[in-house]
N, C-alpha and C. Protein backbone atom coordinates (compact mmCIF):
# COMPACT_ATOMS: atom_id res chain seq x y z
N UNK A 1 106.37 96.56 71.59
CA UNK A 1 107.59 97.32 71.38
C UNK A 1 107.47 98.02 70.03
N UNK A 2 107.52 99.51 69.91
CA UNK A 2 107.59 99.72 69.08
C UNK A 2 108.76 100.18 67.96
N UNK A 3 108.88 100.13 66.46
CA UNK A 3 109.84 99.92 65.78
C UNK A 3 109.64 101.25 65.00
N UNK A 4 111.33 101.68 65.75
CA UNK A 4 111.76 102.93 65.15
C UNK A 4 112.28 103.48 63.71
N UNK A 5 111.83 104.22 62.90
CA UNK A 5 112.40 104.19 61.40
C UNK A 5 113.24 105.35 60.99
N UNK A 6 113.58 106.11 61.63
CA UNK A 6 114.38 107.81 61.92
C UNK A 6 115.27 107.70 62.90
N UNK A 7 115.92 108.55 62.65
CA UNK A 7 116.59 109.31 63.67
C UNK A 7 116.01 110.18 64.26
N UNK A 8 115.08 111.14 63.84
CA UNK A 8 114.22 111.99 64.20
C UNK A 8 113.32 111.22 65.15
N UNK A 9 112.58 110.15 64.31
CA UNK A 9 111.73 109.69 65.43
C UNK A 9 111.83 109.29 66.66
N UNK A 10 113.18 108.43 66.97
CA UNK A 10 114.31 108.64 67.88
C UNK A 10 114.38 109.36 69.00
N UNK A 11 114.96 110.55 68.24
CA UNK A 11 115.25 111.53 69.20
C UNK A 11 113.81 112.46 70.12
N UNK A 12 112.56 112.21 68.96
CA UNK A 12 111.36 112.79 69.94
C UNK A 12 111.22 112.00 70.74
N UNK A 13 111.38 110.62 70.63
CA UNK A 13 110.55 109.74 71.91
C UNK A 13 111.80 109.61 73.02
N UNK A 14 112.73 109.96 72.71
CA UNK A 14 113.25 110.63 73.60
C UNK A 14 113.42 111.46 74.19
N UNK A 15 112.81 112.32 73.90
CA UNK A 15 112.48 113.67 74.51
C UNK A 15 111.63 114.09 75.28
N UNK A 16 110.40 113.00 74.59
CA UNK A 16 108.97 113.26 74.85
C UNK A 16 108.95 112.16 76.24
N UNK A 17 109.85 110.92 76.62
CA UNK A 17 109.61 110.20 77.89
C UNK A 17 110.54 110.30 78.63
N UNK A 18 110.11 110.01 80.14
CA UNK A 18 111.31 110.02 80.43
C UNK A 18 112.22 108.56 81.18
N UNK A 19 111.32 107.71 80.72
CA UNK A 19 112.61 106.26 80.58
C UNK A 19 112.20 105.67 79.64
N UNK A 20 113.47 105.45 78.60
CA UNK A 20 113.29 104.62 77.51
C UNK A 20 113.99 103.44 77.04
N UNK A 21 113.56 102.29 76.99
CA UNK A 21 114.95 100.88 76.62
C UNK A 21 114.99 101.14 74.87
N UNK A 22 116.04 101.01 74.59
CA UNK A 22 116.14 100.94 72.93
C UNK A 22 116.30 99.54 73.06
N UNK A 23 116.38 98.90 72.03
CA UNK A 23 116.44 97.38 71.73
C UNK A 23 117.46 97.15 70.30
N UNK A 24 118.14 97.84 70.15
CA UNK A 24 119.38 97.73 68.95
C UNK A 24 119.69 95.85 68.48
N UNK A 25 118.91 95.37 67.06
CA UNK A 25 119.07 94.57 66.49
C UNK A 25 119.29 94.18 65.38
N UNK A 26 119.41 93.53 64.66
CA UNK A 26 120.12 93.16 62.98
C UNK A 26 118.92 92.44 62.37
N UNK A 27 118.57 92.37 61.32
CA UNK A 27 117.89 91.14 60.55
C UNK A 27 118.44 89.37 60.77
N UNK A 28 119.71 89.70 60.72
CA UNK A 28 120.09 87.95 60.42
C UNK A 28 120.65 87.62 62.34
N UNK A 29 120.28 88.59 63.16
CA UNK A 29 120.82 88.35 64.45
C UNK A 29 119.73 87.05 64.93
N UNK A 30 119.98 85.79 65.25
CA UNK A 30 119.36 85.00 66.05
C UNK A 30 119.34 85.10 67.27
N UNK A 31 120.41 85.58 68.15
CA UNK A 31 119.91 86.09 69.23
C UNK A 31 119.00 87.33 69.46
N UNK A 32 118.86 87.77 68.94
CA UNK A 32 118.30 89.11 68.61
C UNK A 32 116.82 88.44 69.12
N UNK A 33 116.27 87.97 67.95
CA UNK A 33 114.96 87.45 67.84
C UNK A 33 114.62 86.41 69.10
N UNK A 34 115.60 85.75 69.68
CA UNK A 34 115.16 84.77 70.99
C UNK A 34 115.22 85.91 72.08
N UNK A 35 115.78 86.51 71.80
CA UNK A 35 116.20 87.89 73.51
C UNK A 35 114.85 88.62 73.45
N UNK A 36 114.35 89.24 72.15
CA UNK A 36 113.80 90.84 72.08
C UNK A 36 112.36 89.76 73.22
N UNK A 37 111.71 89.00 72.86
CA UNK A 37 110.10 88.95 73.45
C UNK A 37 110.58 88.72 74.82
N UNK A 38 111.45 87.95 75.49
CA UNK A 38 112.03 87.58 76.71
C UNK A 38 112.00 88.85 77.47
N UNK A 39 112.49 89.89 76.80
CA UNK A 39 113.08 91.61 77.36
C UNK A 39 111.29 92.16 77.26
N UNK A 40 110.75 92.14 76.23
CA UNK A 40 109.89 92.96 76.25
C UNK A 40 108.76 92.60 77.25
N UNK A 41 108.36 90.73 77.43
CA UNK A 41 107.57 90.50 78.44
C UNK A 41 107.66 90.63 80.10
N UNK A 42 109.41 90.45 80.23
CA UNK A 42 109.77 90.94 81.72
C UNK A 42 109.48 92.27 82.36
N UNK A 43 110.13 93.06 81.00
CA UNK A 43 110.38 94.39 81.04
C UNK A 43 108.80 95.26 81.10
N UNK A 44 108.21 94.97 80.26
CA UNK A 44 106.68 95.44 80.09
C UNK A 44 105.96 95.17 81.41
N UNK A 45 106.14 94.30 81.70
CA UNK A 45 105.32 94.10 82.88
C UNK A 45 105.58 94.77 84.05
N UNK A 46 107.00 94.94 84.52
CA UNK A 46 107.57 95.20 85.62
C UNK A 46 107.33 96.85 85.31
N UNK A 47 107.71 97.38 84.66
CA UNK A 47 107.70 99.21 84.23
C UNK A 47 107.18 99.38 83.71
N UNK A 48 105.81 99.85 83.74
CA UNK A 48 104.71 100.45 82.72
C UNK A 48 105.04 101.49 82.08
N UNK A 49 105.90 102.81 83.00
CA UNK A 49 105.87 103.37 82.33
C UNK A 49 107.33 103.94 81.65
N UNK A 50 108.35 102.33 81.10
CA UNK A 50 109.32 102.72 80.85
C UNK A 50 108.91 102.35 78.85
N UNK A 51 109.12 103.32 78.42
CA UNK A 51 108.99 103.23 76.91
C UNK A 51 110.30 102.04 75.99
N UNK A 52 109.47 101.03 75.30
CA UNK A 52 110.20 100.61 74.53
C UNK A 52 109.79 100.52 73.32
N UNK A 53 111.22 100.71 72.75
CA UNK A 53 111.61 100.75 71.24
C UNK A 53 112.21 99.66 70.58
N UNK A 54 112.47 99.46 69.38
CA UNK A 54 113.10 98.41 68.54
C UNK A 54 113.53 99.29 67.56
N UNK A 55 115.38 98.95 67.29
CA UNK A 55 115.77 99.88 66.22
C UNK A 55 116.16 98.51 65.76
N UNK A 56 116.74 98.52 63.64
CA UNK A 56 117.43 97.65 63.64
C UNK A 56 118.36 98.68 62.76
N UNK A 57 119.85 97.94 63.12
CA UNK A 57 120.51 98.59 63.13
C UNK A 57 121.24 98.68 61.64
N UNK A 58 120.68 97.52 60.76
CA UNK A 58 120.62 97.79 59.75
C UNK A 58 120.27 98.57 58.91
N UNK A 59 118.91 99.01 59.26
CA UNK A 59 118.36 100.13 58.36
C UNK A 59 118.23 101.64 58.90
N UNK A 60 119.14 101.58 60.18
CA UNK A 60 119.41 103.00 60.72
C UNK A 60 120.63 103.28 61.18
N UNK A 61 121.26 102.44 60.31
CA UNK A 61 122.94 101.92 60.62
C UNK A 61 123.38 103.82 61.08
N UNK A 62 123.39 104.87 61.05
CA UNK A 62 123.56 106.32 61.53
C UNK A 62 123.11 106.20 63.01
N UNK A 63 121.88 106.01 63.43
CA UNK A 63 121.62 105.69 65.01
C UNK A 63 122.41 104.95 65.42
N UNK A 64 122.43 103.87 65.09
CA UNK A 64 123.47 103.17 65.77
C UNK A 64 124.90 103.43 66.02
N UNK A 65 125.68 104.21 64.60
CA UNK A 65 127.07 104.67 64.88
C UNK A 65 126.85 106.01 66.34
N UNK A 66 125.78 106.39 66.03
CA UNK A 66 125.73 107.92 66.95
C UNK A 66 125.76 107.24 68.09
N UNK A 67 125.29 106.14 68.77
CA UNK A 67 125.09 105.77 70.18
C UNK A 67 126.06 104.34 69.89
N UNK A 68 127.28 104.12 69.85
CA UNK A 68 128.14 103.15 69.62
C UNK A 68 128.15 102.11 69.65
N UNK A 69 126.61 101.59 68.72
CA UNK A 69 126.10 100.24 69.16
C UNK A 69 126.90 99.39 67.70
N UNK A 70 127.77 98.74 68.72
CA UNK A 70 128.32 97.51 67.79
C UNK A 70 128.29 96.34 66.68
N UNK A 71 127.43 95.85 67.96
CA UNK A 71 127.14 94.39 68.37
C UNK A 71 125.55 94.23 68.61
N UNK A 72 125.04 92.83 67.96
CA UNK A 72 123.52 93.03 68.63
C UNK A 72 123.31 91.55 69.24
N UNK A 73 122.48 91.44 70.10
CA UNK A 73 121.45 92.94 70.43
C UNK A 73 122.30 93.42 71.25
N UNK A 74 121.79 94.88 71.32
CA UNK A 74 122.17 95.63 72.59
C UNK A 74 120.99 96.50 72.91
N UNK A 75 120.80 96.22 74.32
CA UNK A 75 120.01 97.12 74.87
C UNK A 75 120.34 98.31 75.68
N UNK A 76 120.16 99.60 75.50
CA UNK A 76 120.36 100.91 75.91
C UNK A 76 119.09 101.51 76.73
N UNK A 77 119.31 102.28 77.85
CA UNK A 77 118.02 102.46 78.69
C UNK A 77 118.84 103.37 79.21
N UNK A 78 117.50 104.80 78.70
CA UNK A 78 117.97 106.00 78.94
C UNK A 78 116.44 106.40 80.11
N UNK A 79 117.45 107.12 81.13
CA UNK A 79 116.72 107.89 81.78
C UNK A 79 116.69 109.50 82.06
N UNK A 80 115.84 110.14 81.56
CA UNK A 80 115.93 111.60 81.40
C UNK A 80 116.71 112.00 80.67
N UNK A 81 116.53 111.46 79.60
CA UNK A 81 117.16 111.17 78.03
C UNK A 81 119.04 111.17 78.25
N UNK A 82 118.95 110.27 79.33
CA UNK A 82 120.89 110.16 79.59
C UNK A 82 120.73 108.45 79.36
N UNK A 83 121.79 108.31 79.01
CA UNK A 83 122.52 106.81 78.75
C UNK A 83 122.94 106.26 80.51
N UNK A 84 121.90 104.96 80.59
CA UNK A 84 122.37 105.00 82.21
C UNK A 84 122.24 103.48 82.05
N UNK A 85 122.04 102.37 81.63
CA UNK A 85 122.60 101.18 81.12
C UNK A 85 122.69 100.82 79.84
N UNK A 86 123.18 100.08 79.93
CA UNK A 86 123.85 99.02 78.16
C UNK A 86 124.41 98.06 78.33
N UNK A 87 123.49 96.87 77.64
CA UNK A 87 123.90 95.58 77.97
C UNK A 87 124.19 94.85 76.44
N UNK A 88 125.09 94.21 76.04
CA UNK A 88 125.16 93.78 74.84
C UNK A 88 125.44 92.14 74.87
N UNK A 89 125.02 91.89 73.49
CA UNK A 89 125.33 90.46 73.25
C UNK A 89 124.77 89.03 74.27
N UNK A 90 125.46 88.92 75.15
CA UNK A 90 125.13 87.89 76.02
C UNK A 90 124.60 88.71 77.39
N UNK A 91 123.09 88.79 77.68
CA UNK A 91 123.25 89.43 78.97
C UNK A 91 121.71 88.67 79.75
N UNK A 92 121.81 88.34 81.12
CA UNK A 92 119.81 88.03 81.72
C UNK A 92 119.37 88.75 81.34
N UNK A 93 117.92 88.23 81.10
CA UNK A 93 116.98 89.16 81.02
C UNK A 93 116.69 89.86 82.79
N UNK A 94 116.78 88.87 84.03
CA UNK A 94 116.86 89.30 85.28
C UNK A 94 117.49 90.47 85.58
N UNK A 95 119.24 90.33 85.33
CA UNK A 95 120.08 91.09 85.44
C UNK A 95 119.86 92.28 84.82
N UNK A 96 119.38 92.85 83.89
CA UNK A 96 118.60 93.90 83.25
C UNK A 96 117.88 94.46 84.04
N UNK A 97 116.22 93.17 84.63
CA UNK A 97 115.50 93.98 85.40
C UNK A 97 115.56 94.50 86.47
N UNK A 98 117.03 93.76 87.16
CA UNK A 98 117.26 94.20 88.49
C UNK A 98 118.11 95.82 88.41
N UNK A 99 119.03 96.14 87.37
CA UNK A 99 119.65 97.29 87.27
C UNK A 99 118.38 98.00 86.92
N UNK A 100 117.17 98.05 86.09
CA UNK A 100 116.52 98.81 85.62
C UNK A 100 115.86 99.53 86.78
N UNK A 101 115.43 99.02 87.56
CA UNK A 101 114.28 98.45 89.18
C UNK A 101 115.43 99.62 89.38
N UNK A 102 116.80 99.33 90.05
CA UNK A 102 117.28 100.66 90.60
C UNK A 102 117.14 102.02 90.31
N UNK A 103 117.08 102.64 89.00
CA UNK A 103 116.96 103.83 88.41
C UNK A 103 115.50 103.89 88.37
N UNK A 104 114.62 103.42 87.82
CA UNK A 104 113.11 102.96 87.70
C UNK A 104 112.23 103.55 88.99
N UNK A 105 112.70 103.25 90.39
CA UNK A 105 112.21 103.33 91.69
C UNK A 105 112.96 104.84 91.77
N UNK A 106 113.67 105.10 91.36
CA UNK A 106 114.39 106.67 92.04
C UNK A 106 113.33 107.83 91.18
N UNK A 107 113.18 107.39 90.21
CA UNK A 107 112.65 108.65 89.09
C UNK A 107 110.85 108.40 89.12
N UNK A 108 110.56 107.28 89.29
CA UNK A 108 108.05 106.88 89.75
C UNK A 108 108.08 106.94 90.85
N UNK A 109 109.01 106.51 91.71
CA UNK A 109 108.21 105.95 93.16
C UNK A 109 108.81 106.95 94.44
């Protein structure tokens, strides 16, 4: 997963793919840190070619107000650079892959 440091940088790899999970997290978030490898090993495996990111929302606290991320973690998964889930705080990692799998199969397969 890679870790975003811009807004700019942001907005190209959004531009440049066309499905992307953000991973919106804090430094002192403990869930944060038990969720992110759980998300990234399900997620990685199942969608090769869905791009993930890691913002923290501390040090890009502006990304985060722009896309109304609260609370962490929250995960955001844009397809064709649109906002088409968001899961925050308490969520499966399943329940993720099964909404993802729906949009995922309409736009590769």
């Amino acid at each position: 997963m890679e870790t975003i440091h811009s807004i700019q940088e942001f907005d190209h790899i959004l531009s440049e793919n066309e499905a992307v999970l953000a991973y919106f997290s804090t430094e002192n978030c403990t869930v944060c840190k038990l969720l992110k490898p759980k998300v990234y090993e399900m997620i990685s495996e199942s969608f090769p070619r869905l791009k993930m990111i890691s913002i923290d929302s501390d040090k890009i606290s502006q990304l985060s107000a722009q896309y109304r991320v609260f609370t962490a973690p929250t995960v955001v998964v844009f397809f064709e650079s649109r906002e088409t889930i968001r899961k925050s705080r308490t969520f499966g990692v399943d329940e993720l892959k099964a909404e993802i799998q729906r949009f995922y199969s309409l736009l590769f397969e």
